[in-house]
N, C-alpha and C. Protein backbone atom coordinates (compact mmCIF):
# COMPACT_ATOMS: atom_id res chain seq x y z
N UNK A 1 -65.60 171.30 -53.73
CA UNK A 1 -64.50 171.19 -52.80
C UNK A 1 -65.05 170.62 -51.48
N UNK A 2 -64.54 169.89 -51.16
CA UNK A 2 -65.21 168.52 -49.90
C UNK A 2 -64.28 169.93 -48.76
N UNK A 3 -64.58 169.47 -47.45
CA UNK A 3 -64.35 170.23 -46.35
C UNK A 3 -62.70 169.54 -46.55
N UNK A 4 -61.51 170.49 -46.07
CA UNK A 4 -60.03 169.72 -45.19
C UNK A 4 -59.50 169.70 -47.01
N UNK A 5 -59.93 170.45 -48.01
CA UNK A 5 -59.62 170.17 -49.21
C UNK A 5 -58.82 171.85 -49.77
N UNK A 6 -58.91 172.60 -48.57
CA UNK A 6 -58.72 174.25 -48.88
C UNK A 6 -58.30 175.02 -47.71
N UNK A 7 -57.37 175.69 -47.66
CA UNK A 7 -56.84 176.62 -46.55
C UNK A 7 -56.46 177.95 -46.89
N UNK A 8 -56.70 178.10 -45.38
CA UNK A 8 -56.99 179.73 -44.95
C UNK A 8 -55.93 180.11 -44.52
N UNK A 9 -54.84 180.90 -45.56
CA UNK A 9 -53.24 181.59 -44.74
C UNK A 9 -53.42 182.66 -44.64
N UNK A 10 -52.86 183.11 -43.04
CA UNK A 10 -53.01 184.62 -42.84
C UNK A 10 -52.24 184.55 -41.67
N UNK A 11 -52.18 186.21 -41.54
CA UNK A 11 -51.21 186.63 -40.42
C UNK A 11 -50.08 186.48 -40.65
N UNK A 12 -49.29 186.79 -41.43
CA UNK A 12 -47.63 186.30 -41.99
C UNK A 12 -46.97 187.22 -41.28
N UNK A 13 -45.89 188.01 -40.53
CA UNK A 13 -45.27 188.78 -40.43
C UNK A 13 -43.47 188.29 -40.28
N UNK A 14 -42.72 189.25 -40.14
CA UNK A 14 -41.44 188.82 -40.00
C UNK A 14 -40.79 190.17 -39.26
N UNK A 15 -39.86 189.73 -38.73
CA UNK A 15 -39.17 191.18 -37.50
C UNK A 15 -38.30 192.04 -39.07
N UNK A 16 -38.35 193.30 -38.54
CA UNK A 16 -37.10 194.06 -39.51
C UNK A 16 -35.86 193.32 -39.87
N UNK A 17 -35.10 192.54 -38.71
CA UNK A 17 -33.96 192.00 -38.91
C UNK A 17 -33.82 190.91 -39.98
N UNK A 18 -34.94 190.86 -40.38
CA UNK A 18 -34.80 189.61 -41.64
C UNK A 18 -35.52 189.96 -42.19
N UNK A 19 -35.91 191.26 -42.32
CA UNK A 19 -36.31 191.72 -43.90
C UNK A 19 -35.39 192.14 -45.14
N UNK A 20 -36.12 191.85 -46.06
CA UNK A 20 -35.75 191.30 -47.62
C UNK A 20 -34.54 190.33 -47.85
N UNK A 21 -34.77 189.38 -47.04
CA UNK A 21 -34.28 188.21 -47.16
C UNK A 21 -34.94 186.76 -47.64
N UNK A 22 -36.22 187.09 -47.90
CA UNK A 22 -36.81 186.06 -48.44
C UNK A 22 -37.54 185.12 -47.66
N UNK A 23 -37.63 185.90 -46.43
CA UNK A 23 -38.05 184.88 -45.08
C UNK A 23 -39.89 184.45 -45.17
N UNK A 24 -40.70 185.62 -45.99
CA UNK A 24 -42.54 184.99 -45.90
C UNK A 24 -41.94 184.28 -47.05
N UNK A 25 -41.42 184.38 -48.19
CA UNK A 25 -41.84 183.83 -49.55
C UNK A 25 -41.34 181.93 -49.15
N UNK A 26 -40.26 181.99 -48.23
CA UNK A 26 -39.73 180.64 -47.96
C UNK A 26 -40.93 180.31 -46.93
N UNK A 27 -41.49 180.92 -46.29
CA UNK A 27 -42.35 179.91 -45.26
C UNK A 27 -43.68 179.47 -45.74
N UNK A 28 -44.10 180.76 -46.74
CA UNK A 28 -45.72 180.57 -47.61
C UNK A 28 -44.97 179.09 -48.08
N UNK A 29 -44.26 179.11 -49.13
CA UNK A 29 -43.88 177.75 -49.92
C UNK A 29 -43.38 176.81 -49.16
N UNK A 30 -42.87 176.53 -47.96
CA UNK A 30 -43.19 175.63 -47.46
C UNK A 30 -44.33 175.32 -46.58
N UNK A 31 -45.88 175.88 -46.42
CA UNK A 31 -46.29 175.40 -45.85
C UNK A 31 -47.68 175.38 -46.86
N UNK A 32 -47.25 175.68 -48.04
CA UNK A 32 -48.36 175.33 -49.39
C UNK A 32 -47.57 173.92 -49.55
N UNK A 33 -45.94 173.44 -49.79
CA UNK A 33 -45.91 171.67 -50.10
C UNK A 33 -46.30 171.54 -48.99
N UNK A 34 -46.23 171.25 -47.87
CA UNK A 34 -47.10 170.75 -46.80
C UNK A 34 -48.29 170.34 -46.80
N UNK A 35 -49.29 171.54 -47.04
CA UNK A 35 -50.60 171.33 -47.44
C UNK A 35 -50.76 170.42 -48.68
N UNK A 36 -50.18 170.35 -50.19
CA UNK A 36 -50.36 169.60 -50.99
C UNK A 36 -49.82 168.16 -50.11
N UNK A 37 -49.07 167.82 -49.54
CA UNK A 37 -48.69 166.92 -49.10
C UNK A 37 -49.83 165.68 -48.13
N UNK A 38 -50.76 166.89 -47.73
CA UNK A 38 -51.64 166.58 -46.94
C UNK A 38 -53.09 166.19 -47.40
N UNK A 39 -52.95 166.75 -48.94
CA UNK A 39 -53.91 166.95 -49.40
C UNK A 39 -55.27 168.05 -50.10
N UNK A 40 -54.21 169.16 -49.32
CA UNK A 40 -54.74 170.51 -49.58
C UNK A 40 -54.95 170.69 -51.49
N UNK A 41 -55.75 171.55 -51.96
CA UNK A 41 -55.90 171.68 -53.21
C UNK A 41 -55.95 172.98 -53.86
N UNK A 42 -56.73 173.52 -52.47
CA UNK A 42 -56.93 175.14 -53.11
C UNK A 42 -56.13 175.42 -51.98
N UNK A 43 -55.54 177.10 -52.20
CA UNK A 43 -55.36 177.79 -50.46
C UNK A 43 -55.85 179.28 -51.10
N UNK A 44 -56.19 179.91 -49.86
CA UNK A 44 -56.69 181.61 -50.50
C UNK A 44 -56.07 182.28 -48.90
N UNK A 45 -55.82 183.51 -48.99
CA UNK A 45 -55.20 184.29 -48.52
C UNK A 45 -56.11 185.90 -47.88
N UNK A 46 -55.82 186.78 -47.19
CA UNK A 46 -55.98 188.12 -47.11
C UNK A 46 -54.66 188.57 -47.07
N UNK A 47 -54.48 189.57 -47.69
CA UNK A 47 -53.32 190.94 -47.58
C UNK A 47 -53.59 192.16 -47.47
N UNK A 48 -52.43 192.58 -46.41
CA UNK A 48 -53.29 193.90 -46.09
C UNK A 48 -52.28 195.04 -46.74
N UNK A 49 -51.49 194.20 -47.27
CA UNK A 49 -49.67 195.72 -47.90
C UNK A 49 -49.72 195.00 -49.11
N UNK A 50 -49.23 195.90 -49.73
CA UNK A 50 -48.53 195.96 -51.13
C UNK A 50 -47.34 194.92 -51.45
N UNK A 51 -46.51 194.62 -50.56
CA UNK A 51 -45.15 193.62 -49.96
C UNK A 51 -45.73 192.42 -49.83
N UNK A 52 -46.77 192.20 -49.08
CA UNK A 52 -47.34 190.54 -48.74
C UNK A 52 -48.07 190.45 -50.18
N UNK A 53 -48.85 191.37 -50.85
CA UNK A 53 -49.92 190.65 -52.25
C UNK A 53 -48.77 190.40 -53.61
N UNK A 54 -47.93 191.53 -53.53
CA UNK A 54 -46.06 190.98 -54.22
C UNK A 54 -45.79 189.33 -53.79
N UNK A 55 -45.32 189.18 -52.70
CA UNK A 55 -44.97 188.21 -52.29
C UNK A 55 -46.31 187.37 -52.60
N UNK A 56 -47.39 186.64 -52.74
CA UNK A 56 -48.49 185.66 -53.06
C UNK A 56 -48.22 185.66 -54.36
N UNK A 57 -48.28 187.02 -54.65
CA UNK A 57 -48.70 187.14 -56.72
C UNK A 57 -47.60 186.33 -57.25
N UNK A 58 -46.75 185.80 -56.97
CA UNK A 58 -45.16 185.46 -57.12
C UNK A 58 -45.26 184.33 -57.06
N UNK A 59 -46.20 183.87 -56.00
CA UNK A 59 -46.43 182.83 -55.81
C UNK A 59 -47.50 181.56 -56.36
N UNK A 60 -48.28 182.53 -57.22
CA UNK A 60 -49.07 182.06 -58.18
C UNK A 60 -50.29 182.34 -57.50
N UNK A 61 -50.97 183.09 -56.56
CA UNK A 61 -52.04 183.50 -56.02
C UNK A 61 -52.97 184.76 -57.24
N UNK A 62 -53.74 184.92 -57.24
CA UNK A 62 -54.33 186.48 -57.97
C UNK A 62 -55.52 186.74 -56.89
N UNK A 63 -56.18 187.80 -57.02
CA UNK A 63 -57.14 188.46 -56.44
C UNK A 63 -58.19 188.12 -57.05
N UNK A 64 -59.29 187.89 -56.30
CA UNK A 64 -60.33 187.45 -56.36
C UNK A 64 -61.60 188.25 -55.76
N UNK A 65 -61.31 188.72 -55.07
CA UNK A 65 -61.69 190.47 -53.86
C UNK A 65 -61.25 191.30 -53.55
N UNK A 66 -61.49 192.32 -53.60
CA UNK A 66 -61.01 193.22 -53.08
C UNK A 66 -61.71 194.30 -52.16
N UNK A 67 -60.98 194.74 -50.81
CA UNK A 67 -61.87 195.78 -50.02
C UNK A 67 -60.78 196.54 -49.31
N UNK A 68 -61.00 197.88 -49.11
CA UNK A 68 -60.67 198.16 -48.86
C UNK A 68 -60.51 198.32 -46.72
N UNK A 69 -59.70 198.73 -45.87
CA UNK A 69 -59.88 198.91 -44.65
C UNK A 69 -60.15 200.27 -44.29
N UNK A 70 -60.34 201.05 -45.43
CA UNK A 70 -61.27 202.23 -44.95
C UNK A 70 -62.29 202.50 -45.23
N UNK A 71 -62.79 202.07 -46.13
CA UNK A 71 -64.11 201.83 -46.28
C UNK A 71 -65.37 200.61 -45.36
N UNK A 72 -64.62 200.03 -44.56
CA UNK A 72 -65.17 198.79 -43.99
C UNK A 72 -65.84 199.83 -42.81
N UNK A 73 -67.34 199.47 -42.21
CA UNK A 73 -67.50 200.33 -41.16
C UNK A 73 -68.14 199.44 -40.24
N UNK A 74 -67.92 199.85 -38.99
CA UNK A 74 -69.23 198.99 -37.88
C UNK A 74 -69.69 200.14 -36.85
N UNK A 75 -70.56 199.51 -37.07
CA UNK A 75 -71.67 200.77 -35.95
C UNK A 75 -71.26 202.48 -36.69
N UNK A 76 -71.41 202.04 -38.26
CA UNK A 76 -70.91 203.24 -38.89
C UNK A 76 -69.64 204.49 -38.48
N UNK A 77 -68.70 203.48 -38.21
CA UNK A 77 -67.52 204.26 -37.66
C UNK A 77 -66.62 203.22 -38.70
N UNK A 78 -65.62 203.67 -38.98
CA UNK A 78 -64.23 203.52 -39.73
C UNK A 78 -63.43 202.70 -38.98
N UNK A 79 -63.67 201.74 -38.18
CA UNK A 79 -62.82 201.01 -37.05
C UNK A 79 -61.40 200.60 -37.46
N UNK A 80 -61.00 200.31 -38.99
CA UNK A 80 -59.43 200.33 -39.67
C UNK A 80 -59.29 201.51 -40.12
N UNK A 81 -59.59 202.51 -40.27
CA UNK A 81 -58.68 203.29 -40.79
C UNK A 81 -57.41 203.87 -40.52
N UNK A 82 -57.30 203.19 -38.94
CA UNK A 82 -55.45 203.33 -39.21
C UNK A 82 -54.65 202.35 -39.76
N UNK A 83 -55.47 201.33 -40.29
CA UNK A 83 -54.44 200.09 -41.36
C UNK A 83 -54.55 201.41 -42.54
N UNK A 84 -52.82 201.27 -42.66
CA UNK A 84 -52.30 202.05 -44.46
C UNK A 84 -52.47 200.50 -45.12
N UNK A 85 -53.32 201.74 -46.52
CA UNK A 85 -53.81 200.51 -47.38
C UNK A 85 -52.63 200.34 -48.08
């Protein structure tokens, strides 16, 4: 994979008021044709809920890693463990 050939999506969110309306699954897919449009080939993702890895898996994404945010530590302290896994 040459560099400008693969992208990095993250940070998706949406307000309550337009939830379960279909609002990440319409913006992931339009900005994966975009990327094919551009040239993109691969794209890979992080998820941190159960709702966003639904919404990818749907999308034809699978897991490839997995970690958890309570197990992650720095300076041997738990610095996510208030992300619910």
């Amino acid at each position: 994979m040459r560099p400008g050939e693969r992208r990095h999506l993250f940070f998706l969110g949406v307000g309550d008021s337009v939830a379960g309306r279909g609002v990440p699954r319409h913006l992931i897919s339009t900005r994966l044709e975009h990327g094919t449009r551009k040239g993109y080939r691969l794209a890979v993702t992080e998820t941190t809920n159960k709702v966003s890895q639904d919404i990818f898996r749907k999308l034809g994404f699978f897991e490839r890693v997995w970690g958890s945010y309570l197990s992650h530590r720095f300076a041997r302290r738990a610095v996510f463990a208030s992300i619910a896994e």
